[in-house]
C-alpha atoms as a PDB file:
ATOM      1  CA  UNK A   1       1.013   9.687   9.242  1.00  0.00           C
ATOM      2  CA  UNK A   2      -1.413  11.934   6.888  1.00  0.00           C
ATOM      3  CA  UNK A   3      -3.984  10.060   5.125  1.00  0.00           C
ATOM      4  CA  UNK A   4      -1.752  12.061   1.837  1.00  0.00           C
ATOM      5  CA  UNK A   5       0.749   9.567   3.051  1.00  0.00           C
ATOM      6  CA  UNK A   6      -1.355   7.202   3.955  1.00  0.00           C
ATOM      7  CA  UNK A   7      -2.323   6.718   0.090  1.00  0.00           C
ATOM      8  CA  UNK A   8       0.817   7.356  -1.094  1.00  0.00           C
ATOM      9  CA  UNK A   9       2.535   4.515   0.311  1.00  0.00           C
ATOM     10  CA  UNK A  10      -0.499   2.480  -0.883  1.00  0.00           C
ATOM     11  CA  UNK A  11       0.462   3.266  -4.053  1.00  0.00           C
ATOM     12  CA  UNK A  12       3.921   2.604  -3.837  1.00  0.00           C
ATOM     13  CA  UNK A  13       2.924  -0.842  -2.404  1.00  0.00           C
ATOM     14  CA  UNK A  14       0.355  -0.518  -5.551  1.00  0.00           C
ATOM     15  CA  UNK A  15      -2.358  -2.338  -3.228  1.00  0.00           C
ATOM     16  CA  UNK A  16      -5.897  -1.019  -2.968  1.00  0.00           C
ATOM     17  CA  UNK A  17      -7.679  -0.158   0.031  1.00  0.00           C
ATOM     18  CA  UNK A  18      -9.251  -3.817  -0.198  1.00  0.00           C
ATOM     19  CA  UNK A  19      -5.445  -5.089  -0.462  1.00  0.00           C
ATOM     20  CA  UNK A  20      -4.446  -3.668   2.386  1.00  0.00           C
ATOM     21  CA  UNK A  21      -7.733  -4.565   4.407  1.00  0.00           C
ATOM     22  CA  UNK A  22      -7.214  -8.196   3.335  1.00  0.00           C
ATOM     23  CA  UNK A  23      -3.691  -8.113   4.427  1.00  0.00           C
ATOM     24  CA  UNK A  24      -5.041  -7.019   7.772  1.00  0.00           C
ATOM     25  CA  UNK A  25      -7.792  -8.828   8.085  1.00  0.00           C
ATOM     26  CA  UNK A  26      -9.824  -5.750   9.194  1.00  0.00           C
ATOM     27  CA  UNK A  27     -12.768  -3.935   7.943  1.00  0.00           C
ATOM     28  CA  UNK A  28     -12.426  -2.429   4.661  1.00  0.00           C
ATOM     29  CA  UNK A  29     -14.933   0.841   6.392  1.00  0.00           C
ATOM     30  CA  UNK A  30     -11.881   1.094   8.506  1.00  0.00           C
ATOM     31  CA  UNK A  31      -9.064   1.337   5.946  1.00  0.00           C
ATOM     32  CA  UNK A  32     -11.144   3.918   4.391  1.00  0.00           C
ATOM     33  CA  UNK A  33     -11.492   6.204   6.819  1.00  0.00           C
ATOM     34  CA  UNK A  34      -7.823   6.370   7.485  1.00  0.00           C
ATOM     35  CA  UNK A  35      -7.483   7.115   3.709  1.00  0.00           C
ATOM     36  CA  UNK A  36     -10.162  10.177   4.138  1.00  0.00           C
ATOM     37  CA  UNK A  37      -8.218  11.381   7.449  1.00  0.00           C
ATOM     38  CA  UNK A  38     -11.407  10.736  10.114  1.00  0.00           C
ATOM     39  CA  UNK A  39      -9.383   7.778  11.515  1.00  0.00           C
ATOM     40  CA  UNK A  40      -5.846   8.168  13.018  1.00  0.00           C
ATOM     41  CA  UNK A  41      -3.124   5.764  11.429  1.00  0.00           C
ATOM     42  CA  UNK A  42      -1.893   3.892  14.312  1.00  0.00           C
ATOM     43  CA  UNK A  43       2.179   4.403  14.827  1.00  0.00           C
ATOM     44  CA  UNK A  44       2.768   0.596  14.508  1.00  0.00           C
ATOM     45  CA  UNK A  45       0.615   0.911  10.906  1.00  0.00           C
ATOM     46  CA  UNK A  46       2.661   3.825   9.430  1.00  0.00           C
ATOM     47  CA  UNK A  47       6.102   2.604  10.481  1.00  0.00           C
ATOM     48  CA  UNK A  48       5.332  -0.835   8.488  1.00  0.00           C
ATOM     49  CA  UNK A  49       3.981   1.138   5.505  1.00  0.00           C
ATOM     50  CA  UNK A  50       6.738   3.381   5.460  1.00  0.00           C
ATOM     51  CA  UNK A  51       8.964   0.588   5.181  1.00  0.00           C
ATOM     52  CA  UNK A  52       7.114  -1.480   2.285  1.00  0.00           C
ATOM     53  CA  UNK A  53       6.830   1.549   0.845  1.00  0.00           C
ATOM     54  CA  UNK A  54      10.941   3.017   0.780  1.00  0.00           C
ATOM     55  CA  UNK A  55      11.329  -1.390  -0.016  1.00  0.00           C
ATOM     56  CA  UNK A  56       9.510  -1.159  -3.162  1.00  0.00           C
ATOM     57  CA  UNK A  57      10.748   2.702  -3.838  1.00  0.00           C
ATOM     58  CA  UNK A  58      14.742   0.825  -3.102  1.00  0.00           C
ATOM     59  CA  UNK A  59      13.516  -2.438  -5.599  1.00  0.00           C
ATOM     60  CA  UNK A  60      11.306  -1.452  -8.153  1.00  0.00           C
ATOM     61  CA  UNK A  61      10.062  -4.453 -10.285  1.00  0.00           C
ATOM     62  CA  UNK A  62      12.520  -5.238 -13.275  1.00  0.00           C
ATOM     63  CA  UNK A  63      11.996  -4.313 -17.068  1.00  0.00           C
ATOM     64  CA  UNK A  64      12.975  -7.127 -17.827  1.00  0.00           C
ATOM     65  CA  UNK A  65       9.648  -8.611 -18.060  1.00  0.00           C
ATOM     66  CA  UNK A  66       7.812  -6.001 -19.896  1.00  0.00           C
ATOM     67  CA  UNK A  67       5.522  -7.049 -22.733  1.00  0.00           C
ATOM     68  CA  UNK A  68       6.373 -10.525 -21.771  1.00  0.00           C
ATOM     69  CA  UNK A  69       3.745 -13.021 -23.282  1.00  0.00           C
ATOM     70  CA  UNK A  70       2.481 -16.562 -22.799  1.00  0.00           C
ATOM     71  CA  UNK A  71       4.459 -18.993 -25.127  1.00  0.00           C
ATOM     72  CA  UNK A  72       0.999 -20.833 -25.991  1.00  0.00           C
END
């Protein structure tokens, strides 16, 4: 996976690097070097992003909800 893909899943997902590292539970130094391309996305990595990713391409969220406010 290119670190182009790399954030453009992300933002499909719409999670920031710190998302992502949270999800994880790894070093956020880490996810950012596989965003600038001097760390290697592990296979295992980019087939589960690819998938969130072409799962929230397949089911984007409703607009149903837009402008939505609080009743209070």
């Amino acid at each position: 996976m290119s670190p182009e893909r790399f954030n453009q899943c992300l933002r499909v997902i719409r999670w920031t690097p710190i998302n992502i590292a949270s999800a994880l539970q790894c070093e956020l130094s880490w996810i950012e070097a596989l965003e600038a391309g001097n760390e290697i996305v592990p296979e295992g990595l980019a087939t589960w992003l690819e998938t969130l990713a072409q799962a929230h391409e397949a089911l984007p969220p409703t607009a149903a909800y837009r402008g939505k406010r609080s009743s209070f």
